[in-house]
Protein backbone atom coordinates (compact mmCIF):
# COMPACT_ATOMS: atom_id res chain seq x y z
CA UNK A 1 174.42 -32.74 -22.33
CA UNK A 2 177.06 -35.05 -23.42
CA UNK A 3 176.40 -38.70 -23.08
CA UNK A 4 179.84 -40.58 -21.73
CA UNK A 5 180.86 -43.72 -21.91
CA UNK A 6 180.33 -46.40 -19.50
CA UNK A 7 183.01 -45.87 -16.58
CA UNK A 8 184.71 -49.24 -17.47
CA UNK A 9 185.48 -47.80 -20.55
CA UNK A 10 186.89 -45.19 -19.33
CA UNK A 11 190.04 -46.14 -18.33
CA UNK A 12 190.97 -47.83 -21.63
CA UNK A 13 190.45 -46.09 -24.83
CA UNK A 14 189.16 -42.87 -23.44
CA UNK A 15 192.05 -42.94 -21.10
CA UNK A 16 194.44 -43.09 -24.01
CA UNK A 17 192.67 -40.34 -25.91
CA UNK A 18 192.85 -37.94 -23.10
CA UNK A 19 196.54 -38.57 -22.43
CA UNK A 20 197.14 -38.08 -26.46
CA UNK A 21 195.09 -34.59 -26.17
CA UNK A 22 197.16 -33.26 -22.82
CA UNK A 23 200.61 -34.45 -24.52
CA UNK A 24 199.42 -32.72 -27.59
CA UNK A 25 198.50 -29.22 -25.77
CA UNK A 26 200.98 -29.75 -23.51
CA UNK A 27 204.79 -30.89 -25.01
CA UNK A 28 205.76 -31.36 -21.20
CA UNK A 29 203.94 -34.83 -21.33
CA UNK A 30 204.60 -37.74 -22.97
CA UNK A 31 202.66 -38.81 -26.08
CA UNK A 32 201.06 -42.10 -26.15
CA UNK A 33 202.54 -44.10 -29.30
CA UNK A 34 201.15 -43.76 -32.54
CA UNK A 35 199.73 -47.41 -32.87
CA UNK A 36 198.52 -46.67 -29.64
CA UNK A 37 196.35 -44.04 -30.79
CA UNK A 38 195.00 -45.99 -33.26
CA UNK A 39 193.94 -48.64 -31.91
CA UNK A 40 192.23 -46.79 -28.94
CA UNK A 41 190.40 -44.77 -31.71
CA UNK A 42 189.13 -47.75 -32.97
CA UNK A 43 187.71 -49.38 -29.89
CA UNK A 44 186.15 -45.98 -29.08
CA UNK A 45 184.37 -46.77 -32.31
CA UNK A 46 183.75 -50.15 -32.01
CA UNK A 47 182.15 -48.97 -28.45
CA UNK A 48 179.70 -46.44 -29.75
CA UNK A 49 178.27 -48.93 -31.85
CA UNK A 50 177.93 -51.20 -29.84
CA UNK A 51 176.08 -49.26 -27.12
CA UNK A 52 175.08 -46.91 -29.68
CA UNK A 53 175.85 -43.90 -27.54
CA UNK A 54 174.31 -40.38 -29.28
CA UNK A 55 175.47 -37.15 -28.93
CA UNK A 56 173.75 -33.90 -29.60
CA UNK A 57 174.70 -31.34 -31.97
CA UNK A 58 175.19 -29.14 -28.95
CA UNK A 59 178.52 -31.12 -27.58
CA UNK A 60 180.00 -30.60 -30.91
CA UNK A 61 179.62 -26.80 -31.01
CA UNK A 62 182.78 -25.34 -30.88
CA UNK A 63 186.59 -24.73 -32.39
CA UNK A 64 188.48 -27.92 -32.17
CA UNK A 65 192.49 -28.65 -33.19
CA UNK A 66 193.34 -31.30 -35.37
CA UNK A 67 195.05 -33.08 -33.07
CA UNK A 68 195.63 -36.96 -34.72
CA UNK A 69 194.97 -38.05 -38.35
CA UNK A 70 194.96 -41.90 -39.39
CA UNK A 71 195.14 -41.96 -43.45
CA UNK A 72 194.18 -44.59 -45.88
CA UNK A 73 196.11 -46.35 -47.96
CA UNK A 74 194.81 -48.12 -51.48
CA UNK A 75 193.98 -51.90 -50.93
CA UNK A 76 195.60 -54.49 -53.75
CA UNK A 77 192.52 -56.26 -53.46
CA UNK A 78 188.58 -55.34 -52.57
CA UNK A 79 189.78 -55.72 -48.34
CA UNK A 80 187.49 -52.88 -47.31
CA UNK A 81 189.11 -49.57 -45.83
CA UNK A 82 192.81 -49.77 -44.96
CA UNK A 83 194.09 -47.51 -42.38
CA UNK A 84 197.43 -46.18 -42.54
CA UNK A 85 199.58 -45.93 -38.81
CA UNK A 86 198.50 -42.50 -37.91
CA UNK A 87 200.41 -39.78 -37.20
CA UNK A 88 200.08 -36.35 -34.72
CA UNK A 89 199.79 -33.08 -36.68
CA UNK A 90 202.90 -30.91 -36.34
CA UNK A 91 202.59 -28.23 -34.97
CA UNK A 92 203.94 -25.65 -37.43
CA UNK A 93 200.76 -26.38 -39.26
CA UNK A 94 197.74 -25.30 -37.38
CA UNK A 95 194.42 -26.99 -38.64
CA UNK A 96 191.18 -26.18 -36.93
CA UNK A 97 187.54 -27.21 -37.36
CA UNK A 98 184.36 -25.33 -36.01
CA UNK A 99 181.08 -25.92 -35.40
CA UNK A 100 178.42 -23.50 -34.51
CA UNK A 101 174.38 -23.20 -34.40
CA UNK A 102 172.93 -20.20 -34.22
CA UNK A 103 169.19 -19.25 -33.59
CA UNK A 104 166.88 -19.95 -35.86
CA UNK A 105 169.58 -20.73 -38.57
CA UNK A 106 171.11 -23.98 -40.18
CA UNK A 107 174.49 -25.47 -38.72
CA UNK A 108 177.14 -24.23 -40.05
CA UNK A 109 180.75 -25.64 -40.40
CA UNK A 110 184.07 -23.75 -40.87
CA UNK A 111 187.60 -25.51 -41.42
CA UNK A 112 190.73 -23.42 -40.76
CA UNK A 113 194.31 -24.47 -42.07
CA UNK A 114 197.47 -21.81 -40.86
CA UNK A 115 200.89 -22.73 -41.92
CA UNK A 116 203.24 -19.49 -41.10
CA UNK A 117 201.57 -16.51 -41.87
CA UNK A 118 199.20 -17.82 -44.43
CA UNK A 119 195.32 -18.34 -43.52
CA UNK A 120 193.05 -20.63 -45.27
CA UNK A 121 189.34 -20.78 -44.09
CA UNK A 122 186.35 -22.29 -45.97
CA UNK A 123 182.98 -22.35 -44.22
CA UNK A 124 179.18 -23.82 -45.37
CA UNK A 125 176.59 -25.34 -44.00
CA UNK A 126 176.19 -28.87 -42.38
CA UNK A 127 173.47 -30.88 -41.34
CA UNK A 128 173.11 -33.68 -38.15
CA UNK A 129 171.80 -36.84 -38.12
CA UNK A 130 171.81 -37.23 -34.61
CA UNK A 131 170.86 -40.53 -33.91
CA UNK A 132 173.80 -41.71 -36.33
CA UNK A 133 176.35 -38.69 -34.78
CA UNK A 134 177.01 -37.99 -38.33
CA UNK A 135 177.51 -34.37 -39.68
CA UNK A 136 177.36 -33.65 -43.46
CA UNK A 137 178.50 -30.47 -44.72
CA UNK A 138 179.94 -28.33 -47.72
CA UNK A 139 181.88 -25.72 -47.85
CA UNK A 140 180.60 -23.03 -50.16
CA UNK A 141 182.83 -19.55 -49.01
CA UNK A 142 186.36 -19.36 -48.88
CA UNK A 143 188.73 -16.73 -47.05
CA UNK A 144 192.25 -16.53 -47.96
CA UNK A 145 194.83 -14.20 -45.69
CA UNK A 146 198.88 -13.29 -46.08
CA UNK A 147 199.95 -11.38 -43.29
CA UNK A 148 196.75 -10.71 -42.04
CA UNK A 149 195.71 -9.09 -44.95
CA UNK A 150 192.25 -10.33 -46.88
CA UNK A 151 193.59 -11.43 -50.59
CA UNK A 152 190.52 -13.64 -51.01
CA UNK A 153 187.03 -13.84 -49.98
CA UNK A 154 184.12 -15.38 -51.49
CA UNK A 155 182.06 -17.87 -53.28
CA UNK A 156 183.50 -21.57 -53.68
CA UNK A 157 181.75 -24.66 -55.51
CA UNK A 158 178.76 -22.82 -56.34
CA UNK A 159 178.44 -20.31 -53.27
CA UNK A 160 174.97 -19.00 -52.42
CA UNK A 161 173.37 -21.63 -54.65
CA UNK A 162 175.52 -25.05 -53.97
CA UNK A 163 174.28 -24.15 -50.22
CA UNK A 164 170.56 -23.87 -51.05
CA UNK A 165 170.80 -27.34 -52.56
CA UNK A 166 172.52 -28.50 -50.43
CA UNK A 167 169.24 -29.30 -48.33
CA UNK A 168 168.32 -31.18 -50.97
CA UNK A 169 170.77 -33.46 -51.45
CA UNK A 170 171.08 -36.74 -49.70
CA UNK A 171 173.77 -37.16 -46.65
CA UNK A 172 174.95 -40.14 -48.45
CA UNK A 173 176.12 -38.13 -51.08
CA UNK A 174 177.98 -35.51 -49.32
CA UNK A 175 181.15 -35.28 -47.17
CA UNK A 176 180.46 -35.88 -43.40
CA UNK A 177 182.24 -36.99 -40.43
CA UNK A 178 181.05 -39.96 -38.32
CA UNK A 179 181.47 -38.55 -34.33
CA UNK A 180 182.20 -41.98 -32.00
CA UNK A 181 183.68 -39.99 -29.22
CA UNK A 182 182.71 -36.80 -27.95
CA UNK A 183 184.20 -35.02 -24.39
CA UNK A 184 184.36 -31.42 -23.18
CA UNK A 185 188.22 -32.01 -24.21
CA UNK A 186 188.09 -33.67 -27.54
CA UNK A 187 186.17 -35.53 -29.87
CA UNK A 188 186.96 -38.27 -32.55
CA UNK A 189 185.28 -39.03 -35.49
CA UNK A 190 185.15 -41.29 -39.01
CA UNK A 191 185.18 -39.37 -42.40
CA UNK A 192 183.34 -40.45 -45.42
CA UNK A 193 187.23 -41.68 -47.12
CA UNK A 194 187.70 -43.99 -44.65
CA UNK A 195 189.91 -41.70 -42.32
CA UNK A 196 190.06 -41.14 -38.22
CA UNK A 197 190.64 -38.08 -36.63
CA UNK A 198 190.88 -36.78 -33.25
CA UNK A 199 190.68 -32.94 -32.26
CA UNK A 200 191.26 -30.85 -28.95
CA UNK A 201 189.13 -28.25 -28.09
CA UNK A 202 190.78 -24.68 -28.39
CA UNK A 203 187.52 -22.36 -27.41
C-alpha cells in the first residue's frame, strides 16, 4: 500500500502535482506554470525527508509518462546541483518508463522513447532500496522499431553478463532514481545527475 502524505500537505505541493498530471493528460485544463512545478517538486522532496515517508516497490510497478523534466545546468563555481526552470514534455515525443516484478525474479526496468513512427526501448534489471525509495538499474537489451517493424533487438553494454554483475556492484555506482512522491496517478523522483522528473501513470 502506498504511504501518502500528511493531509496538510496535500493541498500544497501534491495539489500542484496533480493539477500538472490532469492538464498534462488532459489539454482541456490549464497547466500550472513551469516555476510552479518546480518548486512544488521540490517541497515534495524536501517533505519526504523530512518525514521520511517509504514507499514499496509495489506502488511503483507500472508504465508511467514522462510527464515534467527539470534539467541541470553547469555551476561556475562548486554551488552544488543547479536546476534548470523545467519544462513539460511535448507531446509529439512520447517517453515512457516501466516498472515490473515478477515472481520469483529480480525487478526489472524498461524505458520507452517514440517520436513518430520510430520506437526505442531498452530494458535491464533494477534493484530497491526501499527504505531510501531509491531504484538502481541498467539497461542491458535494446529494441529498436520503424514502422512497427523489429530492425534491432539485443544485447547493450554487456547484455547477459553486465546484468549478472550488476548484483554485484554497489547502488552508488549505478544510475538510479530517488522516488519522493508516489500516488496511484503519478510519481516524482531525483536522478543520480541532479535532475527531477514527474510521470503519469498510463497502465
Amino acid at each position: 500500500m502506498t504511504i501518502q502524505p500528511p493531509s496538510t500537505t496535500l493541498s500544497t505541493f501534491a495539489t500542484t502535482l496533480a493539477e500538472a498530471a490532469t492538464a498534462f493528460r488532459d489539454e482541456k485544463h490549464v497547466r500550472p506554470k513551469a516555476a510552479t512545478v518546480v518548486s512544488a517538486l521540490l517541497e515534495a522532496e524536501k517533505a519526504a525527508k523530512q518525514q521520511r515517508i517509504t514507499y514499496p516497490l509495489e506502488s511503483l510497478c507500472g508504465c508511467w509518462r514522462l510527464c515534467f523534466v527539470v534539467t541541470t545546468q553547469k555551476a561556475r563555481q562548486r554551488r552544488g546541483i543547479v536546476l534548470g526552470r523545467g519544462f513539460y514534455v511535448p507531446k509529439i515525443a512520447k517517453a515512457s518508463i516501466s516498472f515490473s516484478q515478477p515472481p520469483e525474479i529480480p525487478a526489472e526496468i524498461g524505458n520507452q522513447l517514440e517520436i513518430g513512427p520510430l520506437l526505442l526501448k531498452l530494458t535491464g534489471p533494477a534493484q530497491y532500496v526501499g527504505k531510501k525509495n531509491l531504484l538502481a538499474f541498467d539497461f542491458t537489451q535494446m529494441q529498436l522499431c520503424l514502422l512497427g517493424r523489429n530492425l534491432y533487438s539485443g544485447n547493450v553494454r554487456g547484455g547477459k553478463a553486465q546484468a549478472e554483475d550488476f548484483y554485484h556492484q554497489s547502488v552508488a555506482k549505478l544510475p538510479f532514481f530517488a522516488f519522493f512522491l508516489v500516488t496511484e496517478e503519478f510519481i516524482a523522483a531525483r536522478g543520480r545527475g541532479g535532475g527531477l522528473a514527474l510521470w503519469i501513470r498510463e497502465a
